[in-house]
Protein backbone atom coordinates (compact mmCIF):
# COMPACT_ATOMS: atom_id res chain seq x y z
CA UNK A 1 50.31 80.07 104.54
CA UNK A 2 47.68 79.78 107.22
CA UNK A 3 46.36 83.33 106.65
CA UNK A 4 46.27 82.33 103.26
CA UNK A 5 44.03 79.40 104.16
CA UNK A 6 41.60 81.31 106.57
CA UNK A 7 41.04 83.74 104.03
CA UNK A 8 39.91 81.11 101.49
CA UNK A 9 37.76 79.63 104.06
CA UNK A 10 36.01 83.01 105.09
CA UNK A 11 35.74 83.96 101.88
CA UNK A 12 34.07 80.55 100.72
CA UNK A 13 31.50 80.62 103.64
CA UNK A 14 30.78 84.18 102.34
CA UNK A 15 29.95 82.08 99.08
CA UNK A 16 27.94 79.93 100.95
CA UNK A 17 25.51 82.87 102.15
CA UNK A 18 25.56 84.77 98.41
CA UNK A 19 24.53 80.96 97.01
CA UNK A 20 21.85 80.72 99.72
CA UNK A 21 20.23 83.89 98.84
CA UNK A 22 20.96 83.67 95.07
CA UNK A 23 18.97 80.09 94.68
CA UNK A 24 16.68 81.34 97.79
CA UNK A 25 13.76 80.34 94.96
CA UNK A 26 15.07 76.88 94.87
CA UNK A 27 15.33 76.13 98.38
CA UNK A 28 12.96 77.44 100.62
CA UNK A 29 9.09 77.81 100.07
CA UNK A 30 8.55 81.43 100.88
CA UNK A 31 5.18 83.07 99.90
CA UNK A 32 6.88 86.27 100.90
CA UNK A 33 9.19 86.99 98.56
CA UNK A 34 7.12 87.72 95.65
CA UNK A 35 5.07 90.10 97.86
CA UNK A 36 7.42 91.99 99.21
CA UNK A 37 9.12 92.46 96.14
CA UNK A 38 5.31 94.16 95.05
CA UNK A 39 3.60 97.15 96.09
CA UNK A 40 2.94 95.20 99.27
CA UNK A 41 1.75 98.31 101.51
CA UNK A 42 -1.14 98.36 99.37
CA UNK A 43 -2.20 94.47 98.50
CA UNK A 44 -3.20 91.79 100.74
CA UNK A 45 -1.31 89.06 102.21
CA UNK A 46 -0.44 85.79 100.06
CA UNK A 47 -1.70 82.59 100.58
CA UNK A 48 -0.03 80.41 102.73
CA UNK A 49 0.66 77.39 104.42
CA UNK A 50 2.10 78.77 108.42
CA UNK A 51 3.77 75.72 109.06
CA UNK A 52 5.95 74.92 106.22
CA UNK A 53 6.72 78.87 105.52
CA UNK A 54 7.74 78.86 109.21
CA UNK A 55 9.64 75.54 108.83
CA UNK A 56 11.46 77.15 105.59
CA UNK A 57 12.28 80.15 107.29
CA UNK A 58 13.88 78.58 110.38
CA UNK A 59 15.61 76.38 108.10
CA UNK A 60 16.91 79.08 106.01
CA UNK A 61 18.01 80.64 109.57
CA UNK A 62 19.76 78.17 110.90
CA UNK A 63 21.74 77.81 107.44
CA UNK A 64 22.59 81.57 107.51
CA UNK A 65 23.82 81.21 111.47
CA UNK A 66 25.57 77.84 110.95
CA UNK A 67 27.47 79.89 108.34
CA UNK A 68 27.83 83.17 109.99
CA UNK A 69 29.30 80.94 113.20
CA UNK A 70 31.74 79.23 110.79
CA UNK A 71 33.09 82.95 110.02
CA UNK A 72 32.96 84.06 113.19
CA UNK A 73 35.15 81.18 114.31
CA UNK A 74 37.69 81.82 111.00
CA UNK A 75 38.21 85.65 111.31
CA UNK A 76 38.56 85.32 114.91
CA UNK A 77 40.11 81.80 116.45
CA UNK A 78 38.13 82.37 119.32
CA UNK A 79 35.59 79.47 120.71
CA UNK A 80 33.94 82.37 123.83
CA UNK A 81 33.05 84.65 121.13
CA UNK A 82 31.47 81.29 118.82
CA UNK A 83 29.47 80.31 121.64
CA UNK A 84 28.40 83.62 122.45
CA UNK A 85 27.22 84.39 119.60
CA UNK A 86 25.77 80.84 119.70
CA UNK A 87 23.62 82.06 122.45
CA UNK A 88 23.00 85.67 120.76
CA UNK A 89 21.64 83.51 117.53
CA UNK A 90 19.59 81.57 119.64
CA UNK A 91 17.74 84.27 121.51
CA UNK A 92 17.58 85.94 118.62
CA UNK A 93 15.78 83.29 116.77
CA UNK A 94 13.18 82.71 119.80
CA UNK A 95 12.12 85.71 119.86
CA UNK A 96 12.27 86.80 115.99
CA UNK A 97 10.18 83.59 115.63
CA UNK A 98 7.59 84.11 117.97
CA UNK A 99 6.93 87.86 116.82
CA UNK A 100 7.39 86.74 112.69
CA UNK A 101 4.51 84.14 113.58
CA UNK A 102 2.28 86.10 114.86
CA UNK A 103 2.00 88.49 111.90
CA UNK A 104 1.75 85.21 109.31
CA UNK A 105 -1.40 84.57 111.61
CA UNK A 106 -2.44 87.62 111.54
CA UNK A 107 -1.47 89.47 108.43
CA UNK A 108 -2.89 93.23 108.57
CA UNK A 109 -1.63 96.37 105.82
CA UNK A 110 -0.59 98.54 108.60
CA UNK A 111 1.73 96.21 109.71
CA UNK A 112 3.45 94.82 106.53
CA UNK A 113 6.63 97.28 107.03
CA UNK A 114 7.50 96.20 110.48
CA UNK A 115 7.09 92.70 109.43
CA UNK A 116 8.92 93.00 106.28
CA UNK A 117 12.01 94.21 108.30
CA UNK A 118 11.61 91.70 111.56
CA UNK A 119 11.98 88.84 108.20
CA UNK A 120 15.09 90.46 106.62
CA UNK A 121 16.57 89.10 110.19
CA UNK A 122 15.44 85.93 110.07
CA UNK A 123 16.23 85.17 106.13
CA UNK A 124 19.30 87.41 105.77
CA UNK A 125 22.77 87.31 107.91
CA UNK A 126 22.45 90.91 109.60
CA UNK A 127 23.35 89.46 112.80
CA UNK A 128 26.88 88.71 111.43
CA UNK A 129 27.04 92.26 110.03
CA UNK A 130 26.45 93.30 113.49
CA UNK A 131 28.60 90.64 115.12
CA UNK A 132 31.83 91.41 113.21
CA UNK A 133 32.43 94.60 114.15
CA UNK A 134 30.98 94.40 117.94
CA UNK A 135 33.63 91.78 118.27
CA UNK A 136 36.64 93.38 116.41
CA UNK A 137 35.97 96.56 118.51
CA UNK A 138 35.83 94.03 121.71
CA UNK A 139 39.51 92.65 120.37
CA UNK A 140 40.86 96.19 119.92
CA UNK A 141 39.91 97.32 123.57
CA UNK A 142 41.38 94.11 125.05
């Protein structure tokens, strides 16, 4: 019955991420999801305001890492690799951040890819994707 129960949770928290980037739209105040979803190599950057797109986006990242620690914690009962990761989504973030900033500041065409893919990591849960299996690997070796 308790595997039963963790599986429910895990797979409602994976809910919880699908919901977050289904009503994305909704939620968060993101000039950049219309252009990217354009021809962005070759157009220039939206309009936007750097604070609240920056607010939106940490938001949105905390969200994403609140739920990724939640099923962390579920799939592996293990509070050293939650705070771990803790600390690995908290670098992360600094320095994501401070780099994704600097190119809303200074938006420039040659440098829309790289910043398109430094945002999936900030918007998107691809540190869990890396996570899990870093982790299960870990618990296989022990």
């Amino acid at each position: 019955m308790q595997k039963h129960i963790t599986y429910i949770l895990v797979f409602c928290l994976v809910g919880v991420l699908v919901l977050i980037r289904l009503f994305e739209n909704e939620l968060f105040y993101d000039p950049y999801l219309i252009f990217f979803q354009n021809d962005y190599l070759y157009i220039d950057s939206p309009r936007r305001e750097v604070f609240k797109v920056t607010m939106f986006t940490g938001l949105r990242y905390v969200l994403n890492s609140a739920t990724s620690l939640g099923i962390l914690y579920l799939v592996f009962k293990d509070k050293s690799i939650v705070k771990f990761s803790t600390l690995v989504y908290a670098l992360a973030f600094l320095a994501l951040i401070t780099v994704y900033l600097y190119f809303v500041i200074n938006p420039r065409q040659k440098d829309y890819y790289l910043f398109f893919n430094l945002r999936r990591f900030l918007i998107q849960p691809i540190i869990l994707i890396l996570l899990l299996p870093a982790f299960y690997y870990h618990k296989l070796r022990s």
